[in-house]
N, C-alpha and C. Protein backbone atom coordinates (compact mmCIF):
# COMPACT_ATOMS: atom_id res chain seq x y z
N UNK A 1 8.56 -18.93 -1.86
CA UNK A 1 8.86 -18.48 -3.19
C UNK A 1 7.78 -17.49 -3.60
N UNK A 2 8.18 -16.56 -4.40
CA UNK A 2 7.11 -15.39 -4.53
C UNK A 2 7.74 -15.09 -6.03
N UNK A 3 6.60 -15.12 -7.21
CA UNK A 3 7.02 -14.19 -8.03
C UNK A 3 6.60 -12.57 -8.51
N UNK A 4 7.75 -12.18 -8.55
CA UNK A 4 7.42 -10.63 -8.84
C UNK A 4 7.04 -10.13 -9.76
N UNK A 5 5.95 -9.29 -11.01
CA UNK A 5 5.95 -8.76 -12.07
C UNK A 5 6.97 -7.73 -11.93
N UNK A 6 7.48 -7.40 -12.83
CA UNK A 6 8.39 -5.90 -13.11
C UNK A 6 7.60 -5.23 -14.34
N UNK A 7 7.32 -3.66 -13.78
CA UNK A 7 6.89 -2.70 -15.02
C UNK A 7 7.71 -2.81 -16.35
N UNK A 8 9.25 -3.37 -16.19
CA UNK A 8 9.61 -3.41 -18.05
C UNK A 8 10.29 -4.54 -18.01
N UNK A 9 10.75 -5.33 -19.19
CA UNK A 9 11.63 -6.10 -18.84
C UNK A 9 12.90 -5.84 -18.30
N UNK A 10 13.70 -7.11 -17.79
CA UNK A 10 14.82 -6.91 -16.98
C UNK A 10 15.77 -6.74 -18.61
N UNK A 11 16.48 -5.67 -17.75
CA UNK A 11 17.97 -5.33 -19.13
C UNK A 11 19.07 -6.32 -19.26
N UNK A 12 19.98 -6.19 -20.19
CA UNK A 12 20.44 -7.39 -20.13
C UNK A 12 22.01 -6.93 -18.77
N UNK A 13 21.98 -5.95 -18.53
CA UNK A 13 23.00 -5.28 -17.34
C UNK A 13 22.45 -5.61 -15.72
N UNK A 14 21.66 -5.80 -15.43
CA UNK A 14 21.15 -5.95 -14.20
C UNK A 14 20.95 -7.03 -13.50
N UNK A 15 21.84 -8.24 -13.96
CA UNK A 15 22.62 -9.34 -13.06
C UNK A 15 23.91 -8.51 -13.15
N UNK A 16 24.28 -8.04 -13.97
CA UNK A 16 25.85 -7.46 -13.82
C UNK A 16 25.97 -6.57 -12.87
N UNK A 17 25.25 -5.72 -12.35
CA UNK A 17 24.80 -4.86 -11.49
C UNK A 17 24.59 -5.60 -10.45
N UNK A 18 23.74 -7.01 -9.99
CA UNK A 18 23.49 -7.38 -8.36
C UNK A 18 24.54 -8.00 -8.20
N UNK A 19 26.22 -8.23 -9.11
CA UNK A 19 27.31 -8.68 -8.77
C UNK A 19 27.68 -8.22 -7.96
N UNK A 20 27.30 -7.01 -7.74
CA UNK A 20 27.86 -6.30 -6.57
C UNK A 20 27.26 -6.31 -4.80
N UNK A 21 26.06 -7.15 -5.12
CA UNK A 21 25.90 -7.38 -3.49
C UNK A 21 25.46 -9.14 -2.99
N UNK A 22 26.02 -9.85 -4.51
CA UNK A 22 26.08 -11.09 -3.77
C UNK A 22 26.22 -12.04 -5.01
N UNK A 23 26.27 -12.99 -5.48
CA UNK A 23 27.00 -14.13 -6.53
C UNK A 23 25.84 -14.63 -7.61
N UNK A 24 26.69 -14.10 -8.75
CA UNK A 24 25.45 -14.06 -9.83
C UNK A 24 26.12 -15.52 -10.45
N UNK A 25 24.85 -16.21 -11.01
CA UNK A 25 25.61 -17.22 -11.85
C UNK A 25 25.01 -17.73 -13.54
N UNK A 26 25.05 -17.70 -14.43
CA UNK A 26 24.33 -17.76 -15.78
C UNK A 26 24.28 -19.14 -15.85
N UNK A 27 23.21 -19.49 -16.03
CA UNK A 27 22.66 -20.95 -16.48
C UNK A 27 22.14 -20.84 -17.94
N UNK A 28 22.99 -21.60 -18.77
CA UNK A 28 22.63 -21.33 -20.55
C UNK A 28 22.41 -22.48 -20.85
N UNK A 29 22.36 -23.56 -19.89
CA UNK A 29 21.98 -24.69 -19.96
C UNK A 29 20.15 -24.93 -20.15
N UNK A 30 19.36 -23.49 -19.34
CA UNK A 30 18.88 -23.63 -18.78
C UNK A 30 17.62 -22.87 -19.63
N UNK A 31 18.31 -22.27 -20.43
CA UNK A 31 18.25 -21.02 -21.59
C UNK A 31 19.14 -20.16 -21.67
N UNK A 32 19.23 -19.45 -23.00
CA UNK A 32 20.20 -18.05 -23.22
C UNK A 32 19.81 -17.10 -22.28
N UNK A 33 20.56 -16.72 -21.66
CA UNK A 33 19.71 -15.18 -20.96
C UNK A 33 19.18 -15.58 -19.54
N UNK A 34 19.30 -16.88 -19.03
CA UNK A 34 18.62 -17.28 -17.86
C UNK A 34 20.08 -16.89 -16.49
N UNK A 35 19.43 -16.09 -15.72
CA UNK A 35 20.59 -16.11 -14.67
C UNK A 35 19.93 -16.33 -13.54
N UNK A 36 20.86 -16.77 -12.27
CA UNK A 36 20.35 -17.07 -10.67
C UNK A 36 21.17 -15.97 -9.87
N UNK A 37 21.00 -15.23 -8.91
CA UNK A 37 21.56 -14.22 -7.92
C UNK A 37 21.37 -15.05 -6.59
N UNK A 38 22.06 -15.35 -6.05
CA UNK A 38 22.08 -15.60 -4.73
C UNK A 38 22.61 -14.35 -3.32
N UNK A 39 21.60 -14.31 -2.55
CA UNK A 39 22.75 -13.65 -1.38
C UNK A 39 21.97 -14.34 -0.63
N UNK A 40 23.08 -15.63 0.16
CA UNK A 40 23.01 -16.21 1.08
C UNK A 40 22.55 -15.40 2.49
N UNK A 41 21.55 -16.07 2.87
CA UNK A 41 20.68 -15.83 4.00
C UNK A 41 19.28 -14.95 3.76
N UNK A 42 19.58 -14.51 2.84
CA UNK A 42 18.48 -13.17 2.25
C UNK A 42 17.77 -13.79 1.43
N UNK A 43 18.42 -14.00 0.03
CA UNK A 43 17.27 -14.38 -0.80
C UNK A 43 17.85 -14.81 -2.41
N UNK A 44 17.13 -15.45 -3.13
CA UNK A 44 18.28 -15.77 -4.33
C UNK A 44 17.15 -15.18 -5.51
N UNK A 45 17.30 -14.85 -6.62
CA UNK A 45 16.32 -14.24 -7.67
C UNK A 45 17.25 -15.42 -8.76
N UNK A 46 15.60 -15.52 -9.47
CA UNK A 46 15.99 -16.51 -10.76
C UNK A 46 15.56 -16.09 -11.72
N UNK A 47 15.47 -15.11 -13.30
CA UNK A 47 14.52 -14.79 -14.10
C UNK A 47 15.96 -14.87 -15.85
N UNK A 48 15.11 -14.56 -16.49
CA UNK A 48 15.61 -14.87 -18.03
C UNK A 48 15.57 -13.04 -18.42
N UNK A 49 16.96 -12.46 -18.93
CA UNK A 49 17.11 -11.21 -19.33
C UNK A 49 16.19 -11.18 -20.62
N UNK A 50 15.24 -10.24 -19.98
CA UNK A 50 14.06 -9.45 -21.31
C UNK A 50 12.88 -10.16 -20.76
N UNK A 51 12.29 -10.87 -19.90
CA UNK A 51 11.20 -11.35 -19.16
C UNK A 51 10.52 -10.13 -18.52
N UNK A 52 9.35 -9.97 -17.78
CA UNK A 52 9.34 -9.36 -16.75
C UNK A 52 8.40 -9.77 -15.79
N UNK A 53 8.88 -11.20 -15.17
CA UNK A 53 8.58 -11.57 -14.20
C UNK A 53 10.11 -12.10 -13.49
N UNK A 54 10.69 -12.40 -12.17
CA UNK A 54 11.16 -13.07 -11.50
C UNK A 54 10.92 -14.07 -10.40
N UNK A 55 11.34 -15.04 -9.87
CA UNK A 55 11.09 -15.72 -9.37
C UNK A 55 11.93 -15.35 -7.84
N UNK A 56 11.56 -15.27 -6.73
CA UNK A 56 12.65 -14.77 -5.66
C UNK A 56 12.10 -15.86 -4.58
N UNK A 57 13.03 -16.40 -4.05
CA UNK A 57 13.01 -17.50 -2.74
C UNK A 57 13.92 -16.57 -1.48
N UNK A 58 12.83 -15.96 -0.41
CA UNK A 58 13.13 -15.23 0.73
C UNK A 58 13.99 -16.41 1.66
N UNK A 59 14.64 -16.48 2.58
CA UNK A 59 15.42 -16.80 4.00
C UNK A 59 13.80 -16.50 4.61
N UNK A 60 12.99 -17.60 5.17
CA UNK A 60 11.80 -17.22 5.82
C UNK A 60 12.19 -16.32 6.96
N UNK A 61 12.83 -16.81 7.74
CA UNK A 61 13.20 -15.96 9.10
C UNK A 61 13.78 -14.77 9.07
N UNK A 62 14.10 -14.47 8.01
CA UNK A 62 14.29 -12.32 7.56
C UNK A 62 14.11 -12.09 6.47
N UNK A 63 13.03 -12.72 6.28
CA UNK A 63 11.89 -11.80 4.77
C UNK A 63 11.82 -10.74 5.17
N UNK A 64 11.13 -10.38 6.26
CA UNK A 64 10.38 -8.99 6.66
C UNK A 64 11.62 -8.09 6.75
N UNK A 65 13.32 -8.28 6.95
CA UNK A 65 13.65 -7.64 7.09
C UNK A 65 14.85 -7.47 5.69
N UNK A 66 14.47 -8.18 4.92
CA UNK A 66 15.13 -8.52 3.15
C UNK A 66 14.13 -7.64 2.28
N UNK A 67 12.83 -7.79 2.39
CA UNK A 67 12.02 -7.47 1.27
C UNK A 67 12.66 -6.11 0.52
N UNK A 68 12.60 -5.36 1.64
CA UNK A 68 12.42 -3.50 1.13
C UNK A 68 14.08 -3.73 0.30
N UNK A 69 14.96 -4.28 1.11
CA UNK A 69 16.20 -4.23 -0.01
C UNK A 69 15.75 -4.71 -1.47
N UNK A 70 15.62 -5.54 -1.40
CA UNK A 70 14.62 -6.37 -3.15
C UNK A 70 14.25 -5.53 -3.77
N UNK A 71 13.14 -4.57 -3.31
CA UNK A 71 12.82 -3.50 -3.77
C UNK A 71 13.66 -2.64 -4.22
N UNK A 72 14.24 -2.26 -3.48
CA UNK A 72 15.67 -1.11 -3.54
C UNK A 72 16.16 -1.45 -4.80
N UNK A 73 16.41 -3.06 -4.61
CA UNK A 73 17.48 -3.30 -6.16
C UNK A 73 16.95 -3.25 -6.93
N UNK A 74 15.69 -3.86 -7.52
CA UNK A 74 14.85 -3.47 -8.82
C UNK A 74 14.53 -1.58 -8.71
N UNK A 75 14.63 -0.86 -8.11
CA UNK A 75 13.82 0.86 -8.23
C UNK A 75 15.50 1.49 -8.63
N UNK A 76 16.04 0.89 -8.22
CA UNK A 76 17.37 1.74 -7.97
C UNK A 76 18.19 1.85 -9.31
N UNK A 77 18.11 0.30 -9.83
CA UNK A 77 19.02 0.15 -11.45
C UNK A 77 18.83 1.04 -12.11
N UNK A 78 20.15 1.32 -12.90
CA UNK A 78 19.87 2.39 -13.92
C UNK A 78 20.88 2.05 -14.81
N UNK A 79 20.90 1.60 -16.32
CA UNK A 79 22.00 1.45 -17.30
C UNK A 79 23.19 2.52 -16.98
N UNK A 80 24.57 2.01 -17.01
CA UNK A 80 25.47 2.67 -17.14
C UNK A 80 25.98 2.46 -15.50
N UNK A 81 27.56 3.44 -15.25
CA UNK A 81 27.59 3.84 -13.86
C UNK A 81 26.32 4.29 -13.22
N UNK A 82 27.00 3.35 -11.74
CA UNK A 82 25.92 4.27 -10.72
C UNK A 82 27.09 4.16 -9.64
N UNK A 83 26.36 4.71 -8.92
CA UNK A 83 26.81 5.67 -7.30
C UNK A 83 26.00 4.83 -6.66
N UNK A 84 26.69 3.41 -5.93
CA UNK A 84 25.77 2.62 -4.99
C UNK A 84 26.37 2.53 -3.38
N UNK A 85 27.33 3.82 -3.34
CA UNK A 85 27.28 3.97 -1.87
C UNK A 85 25.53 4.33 -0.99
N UNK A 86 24.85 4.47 -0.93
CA UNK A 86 23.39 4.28 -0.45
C UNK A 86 23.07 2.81 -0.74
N UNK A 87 23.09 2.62 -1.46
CA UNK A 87 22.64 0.97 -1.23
C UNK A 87 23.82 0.31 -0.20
N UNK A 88 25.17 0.37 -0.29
CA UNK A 88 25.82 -0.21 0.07
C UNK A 88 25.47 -0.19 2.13
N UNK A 89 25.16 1.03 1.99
CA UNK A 89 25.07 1.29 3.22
C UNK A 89 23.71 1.09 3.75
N UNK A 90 22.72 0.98 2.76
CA UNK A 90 21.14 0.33 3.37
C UNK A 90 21.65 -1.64 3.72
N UNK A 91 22.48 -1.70 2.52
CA UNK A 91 22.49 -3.36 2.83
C UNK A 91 23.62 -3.27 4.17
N UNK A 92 24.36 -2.47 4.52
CA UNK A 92 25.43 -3.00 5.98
C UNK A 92 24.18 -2.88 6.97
N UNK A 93 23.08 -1.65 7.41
CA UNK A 93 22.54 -1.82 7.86
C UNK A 93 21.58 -2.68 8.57
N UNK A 94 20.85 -3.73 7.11
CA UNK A 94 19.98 -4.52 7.03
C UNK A 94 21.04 -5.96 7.20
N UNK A 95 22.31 -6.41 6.82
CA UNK A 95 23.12 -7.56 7.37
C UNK A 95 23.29 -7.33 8.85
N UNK A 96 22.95 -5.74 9.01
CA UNK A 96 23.15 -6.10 11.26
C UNK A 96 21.91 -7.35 11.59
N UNK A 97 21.09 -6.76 11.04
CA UNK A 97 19.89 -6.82 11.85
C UNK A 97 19.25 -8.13 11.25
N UNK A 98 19.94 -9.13 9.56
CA UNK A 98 19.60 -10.50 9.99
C UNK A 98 20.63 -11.05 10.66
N UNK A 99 22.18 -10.53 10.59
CA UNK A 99 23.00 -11.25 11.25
C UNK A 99 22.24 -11.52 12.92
N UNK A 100 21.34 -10.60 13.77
CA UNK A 100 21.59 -10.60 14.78
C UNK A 100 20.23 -11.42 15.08
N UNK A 101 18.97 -11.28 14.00
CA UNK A 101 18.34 -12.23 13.67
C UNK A 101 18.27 -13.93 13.66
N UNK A 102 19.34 -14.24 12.96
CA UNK A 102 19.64 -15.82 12.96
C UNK A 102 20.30 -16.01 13.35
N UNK A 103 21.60 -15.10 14.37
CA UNK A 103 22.81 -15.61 15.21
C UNK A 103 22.63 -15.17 16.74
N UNK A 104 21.77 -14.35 16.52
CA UNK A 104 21.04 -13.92 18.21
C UNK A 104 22.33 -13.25 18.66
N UNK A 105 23.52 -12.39 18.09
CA UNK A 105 24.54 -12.00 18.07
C UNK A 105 24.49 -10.41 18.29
């Protein structure tokens, strides 16, 4: 488990935004504003919209090859449409290489 500072707080759009590369879920149980991101095998992020810290739990056996995406997703957000063919295609890249990682495939 590693937590991250972020230079601003998180917006309230940017779980709505990592819907798109793996299963967001809102816990209001937990607090208003508290959400969990999971992408199975990679890594799950846990933080409260307007914080700016997160909490991220790596897949030990392809951290090294998860991190720089993590990165990607926090540098990359931007309110409004975006154009996430480049991400889409950094993450097919990076699923070769844990798929082949933990399935020796």
């Amino acid at each position: 488990m590693k937590e991250f500072l972020l230079d601003a707080p998180i917006p309230e759009g940017f779980f709505s935004y990592l819907e798109n590369f793996g299963r967001v879920e809102a816990l209001p149980n937990l607090g208003e504003g508290f959400y969990k991101f999971d992408k199975p095998d990679w890594f799950s992020i846990k933080g409260f919209v307007g914080d700016t810290s997160v909490e991220v739990r790596f897949k030990r056996e392809v951290m090294k090859q998860t991190v720089s995406f993590l990165y990607l997703l926090f540098t990359s957000y931007r309110e409004g449409p975006m154009d996430l063919s480049g991400l889409r295609q950094r993450e097919e890249a990076i699923e070769r290489r844990v798929h082949e990682h933990l399935h020796g495939l």
